[in-house]
Protein backbone atom coordinates (compact mmCIF):
# COMPACT_ATOMS: atom_id res chain seq x y z
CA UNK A 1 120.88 78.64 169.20
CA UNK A 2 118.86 77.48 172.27
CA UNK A 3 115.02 76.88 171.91
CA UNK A 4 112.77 77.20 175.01
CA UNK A 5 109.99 74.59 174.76
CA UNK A 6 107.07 75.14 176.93
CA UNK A 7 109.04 78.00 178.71
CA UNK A 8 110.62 74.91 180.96
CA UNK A 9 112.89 73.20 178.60
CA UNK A 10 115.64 74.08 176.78
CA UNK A 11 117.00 72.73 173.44
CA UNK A 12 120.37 73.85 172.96
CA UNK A 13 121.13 72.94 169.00
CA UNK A 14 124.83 73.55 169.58
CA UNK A 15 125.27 70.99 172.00
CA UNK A 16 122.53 68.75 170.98
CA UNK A 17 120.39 69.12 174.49
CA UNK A 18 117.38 68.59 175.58
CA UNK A 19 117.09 70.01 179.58
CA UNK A 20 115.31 72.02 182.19
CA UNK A 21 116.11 75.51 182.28
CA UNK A 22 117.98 76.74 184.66
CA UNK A 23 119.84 73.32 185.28
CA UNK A 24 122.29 72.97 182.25
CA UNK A 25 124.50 70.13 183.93
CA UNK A 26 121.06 67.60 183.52
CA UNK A 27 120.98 67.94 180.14
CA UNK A 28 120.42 65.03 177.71
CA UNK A 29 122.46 64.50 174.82
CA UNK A 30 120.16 63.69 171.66
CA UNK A 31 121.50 61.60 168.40
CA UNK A 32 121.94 64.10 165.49
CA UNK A 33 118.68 62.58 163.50
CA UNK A 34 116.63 63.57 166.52
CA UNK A 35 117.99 67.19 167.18
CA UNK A 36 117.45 67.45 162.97
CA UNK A 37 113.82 65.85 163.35
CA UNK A 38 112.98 68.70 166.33
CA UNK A 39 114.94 71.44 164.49
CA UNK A 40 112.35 70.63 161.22
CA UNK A 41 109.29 70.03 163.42
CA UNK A 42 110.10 73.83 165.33
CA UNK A 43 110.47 75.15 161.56
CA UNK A 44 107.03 74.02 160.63
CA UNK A 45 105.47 73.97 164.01
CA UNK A 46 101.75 73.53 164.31
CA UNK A 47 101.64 72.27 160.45
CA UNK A 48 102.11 68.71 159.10
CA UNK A 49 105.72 67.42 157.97
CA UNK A 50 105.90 64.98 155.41
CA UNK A 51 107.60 61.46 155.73
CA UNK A 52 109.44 62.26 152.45
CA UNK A 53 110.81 65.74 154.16
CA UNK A 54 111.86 64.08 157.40
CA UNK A 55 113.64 61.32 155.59
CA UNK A 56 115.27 64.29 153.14
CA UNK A 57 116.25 66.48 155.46
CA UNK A 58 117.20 64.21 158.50
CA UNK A 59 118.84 61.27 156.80
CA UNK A 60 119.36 61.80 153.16
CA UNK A 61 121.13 64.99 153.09
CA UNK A 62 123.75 64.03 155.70
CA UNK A 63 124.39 60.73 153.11
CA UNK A 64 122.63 58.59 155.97
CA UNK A 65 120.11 55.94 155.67
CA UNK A 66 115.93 56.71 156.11
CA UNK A 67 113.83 53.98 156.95
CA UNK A 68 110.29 54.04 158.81
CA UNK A 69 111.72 52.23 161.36
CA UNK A 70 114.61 55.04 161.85
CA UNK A 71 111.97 57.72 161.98
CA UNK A 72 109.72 56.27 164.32
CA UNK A 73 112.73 55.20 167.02
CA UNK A 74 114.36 59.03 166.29
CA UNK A 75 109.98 60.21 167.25
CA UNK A 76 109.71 58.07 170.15
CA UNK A 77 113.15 58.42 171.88
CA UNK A 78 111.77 62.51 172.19
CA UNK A 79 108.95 61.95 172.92
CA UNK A 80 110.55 59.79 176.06
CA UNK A 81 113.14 62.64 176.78
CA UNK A 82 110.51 65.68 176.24
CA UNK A 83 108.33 62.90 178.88
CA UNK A 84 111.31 62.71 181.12
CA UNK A 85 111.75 66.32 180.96
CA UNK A 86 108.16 66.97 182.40
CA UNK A 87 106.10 67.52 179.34
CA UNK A 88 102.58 65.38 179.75
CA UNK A 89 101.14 66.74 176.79
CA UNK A 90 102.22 64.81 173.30
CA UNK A 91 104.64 67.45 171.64
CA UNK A 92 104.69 65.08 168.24
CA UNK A 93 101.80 63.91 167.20
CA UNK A 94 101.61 61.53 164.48
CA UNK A 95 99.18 62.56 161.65
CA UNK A 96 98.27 59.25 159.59
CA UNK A 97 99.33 58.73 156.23
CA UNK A 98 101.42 61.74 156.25
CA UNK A 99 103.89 62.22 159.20
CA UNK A 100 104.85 64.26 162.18
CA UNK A 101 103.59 67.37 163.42
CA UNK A 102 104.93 69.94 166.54
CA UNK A 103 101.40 70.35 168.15
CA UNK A 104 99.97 74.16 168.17
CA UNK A 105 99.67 74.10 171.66
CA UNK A 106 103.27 73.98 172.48
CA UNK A 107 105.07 77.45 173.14
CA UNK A 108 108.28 78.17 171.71
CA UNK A 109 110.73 80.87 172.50
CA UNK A 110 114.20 81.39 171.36
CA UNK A 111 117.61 83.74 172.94
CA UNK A 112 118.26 85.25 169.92
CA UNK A 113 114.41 86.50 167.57
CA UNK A 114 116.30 88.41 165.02
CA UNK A 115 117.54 84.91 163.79
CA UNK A 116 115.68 82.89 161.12
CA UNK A 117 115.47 78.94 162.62
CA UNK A 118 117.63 77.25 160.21
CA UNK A 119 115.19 74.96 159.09
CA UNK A 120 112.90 77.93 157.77
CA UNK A 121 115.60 78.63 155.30
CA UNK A 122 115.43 75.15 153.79
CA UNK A 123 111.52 75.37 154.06
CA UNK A 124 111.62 78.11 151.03
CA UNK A 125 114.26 75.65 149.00
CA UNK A 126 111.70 72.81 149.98
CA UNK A 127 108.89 74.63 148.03
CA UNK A 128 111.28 75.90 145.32
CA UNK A 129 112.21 71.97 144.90
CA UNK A 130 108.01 71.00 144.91
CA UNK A 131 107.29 73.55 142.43
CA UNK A 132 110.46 72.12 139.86
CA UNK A 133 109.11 68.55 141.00
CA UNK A 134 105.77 69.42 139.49
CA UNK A 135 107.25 71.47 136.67
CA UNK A 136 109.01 68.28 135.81
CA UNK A 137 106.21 66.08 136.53
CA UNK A 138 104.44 68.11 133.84
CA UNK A 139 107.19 67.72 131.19
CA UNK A 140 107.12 64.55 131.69
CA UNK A 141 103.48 63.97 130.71
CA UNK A 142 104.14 66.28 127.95
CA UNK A 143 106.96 63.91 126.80
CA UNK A 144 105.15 60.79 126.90
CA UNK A 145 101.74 62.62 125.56
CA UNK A 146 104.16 63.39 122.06
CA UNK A 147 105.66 60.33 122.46
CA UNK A 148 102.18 58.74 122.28
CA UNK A 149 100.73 60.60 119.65
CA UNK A 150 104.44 59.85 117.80
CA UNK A 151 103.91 55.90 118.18
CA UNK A 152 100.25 56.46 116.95
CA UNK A 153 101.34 58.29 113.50
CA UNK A 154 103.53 55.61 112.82
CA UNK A 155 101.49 53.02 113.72
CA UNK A 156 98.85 55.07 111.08
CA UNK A 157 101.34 55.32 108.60
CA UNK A 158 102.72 51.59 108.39
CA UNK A 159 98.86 51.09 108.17
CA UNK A 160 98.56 52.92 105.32
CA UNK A 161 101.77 51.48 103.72
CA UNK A 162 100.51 47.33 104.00
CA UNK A 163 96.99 48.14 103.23
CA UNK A 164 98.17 50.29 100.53
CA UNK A 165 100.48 47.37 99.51
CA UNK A 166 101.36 45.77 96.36
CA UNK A 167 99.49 42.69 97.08
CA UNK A 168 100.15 40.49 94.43
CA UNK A 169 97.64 37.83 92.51
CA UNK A 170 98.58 34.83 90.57
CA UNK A 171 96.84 34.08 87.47
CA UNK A 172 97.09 31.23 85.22
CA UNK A 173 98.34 31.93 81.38
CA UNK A 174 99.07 28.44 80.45
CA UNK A 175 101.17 25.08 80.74
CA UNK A 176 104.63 24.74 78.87
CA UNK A 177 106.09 20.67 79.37
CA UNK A 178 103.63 20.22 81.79
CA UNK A 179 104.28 22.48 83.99
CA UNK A 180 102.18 25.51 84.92
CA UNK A 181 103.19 29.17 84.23
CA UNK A 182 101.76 31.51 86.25
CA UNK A 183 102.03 35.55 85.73
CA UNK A 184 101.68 37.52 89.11
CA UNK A 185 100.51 41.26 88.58
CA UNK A 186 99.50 43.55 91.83
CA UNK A 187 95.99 43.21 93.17
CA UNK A 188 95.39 46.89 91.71
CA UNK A 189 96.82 45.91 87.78
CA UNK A 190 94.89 42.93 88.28
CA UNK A 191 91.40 45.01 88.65
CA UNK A 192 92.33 47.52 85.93
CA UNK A 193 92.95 45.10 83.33
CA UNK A 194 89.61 43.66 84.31
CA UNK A 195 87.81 46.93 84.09
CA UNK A 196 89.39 47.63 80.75
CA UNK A 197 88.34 44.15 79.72
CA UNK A 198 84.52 44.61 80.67
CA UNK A 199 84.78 48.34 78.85
C-alpha cells in the first residue's frame, strides 16, 4: 500500500520507502521499527499514541526489544528523512508524558480507499485489550478487597479464641515435705468458685 504524505511524498509500506512522488528511484529505505512507528502514527493520525502502544506494536510484537532510547532514534531518523524529503513542518510531534502524535495538519492520501490501514485493524484489538486490562484490573481489586476482609475475620476470630482463652491461675492449697502444691483452675472456674463462695 503506498501512502501520499502532504500530496509530495510517498510511503510505499511494501518496500519500506519514504520518497518524492513521481521519482521512485530516490527513495529511502526506512528500518522496519520506523515504517511500523509511521504505519501506527497514520492509523491514529491527529490523536495521541501512547509510549506503551508504540513499544507494543513496534517492538514487542515482532519479539524485538523497546527502549526510550529505540523510540526516540526510530522518531528522529523520520523526522530527518520526512526533513530531507521537503517537509518543514514537524510531522511528529512529541506530546509530553505520553508519546507521539501525526500532527492534524498533515494530509494523507492513499492508491487504494476501499482498504482499511492495517494499523486501524489492531486499533479495535488495542481497545478490546484496554477494556480486558481494566476488567482485570477490577478483579484484581476485587481479589485483594476479599482477600482483605478474609485476613481481617481471621485476625477477629484468633482474637476471640486467646481472649476467650483458658487462662489459667495458680492458687495455693498447701505444703506437703516442704514443698508447695499448687492447684491451677482457668481464670473463669477461678471466679465462679469465688462467686459461689461469697453466695
Amino acid at each position: 500500500m503506498k501512502y501520499r504524505i502532504n500530496g509530495q511524498i510517498l510511503f510505499d509500506t511494501d518496500s519500506g520507502s519514504l520518497g518524492l512522488e513521481g521519482f521512485p528511484e530516490e527513495s529511502l529505505a526506512i528500518s522496519n521499527p520506523s515504517k511500523r512507528l509511521l504505519l501506527l502514527l497514520i492509523a491514529h493520525h491527529g490523536e495521541q499514541v501512547s509510549r506503551e502502544l508504540i513499544f507494543r506494536k513496534v517492538w514487542d510484537d515482532y519479539g524485538m526489544v523497546s527502549s526510550n532510547n529505540n523510540l526516540n532514534q526510530c522518531v528522529s531518523k523520520l523526522r530527518r528523512v520526512l526533513k530531507t524529503l521537503g517537509i518543514d513542518d514537524e510531522v511528529i510531534i512529541t506530546v509530553p508524558k505520553v508519546g507521539f502524535m501525526l500532527a492534524q495538519n498533515i494530509t494523507l492520501e492513499t492508491d487504494e480507499p476501499h482498504i482499511t490501514p492495517p494499523q486501524s485493524v489492531a486499533a479495535g484489538r488495542d481497545e478490546r485489550r484496554a477494556v480486558s486490562r481494566r476488567s482485570a484490573g477490577r478483579r484484581l481489586r476485587t481479589g485483594v478487597a476479599l482477600g482483605a476482609l478474609l485476613l481481617l475475620v481471621i485476625s477477629v476470630g484468633i482474637w476471640l479464641i486467646y481472649r476467650n482463652s483458658a487462662v489459667r491461675q495458680e492458687r495455693l492449697i498447701g505444703e506437703v515435705n516442704n514443698c508447695k502444691v499448687f492447684l491451677s483452675v482457668p481464670r473463669a472456674a477461678c471466679r465462679a468458685e469465688w462467686s459461689c463462695r461469697s453466695g
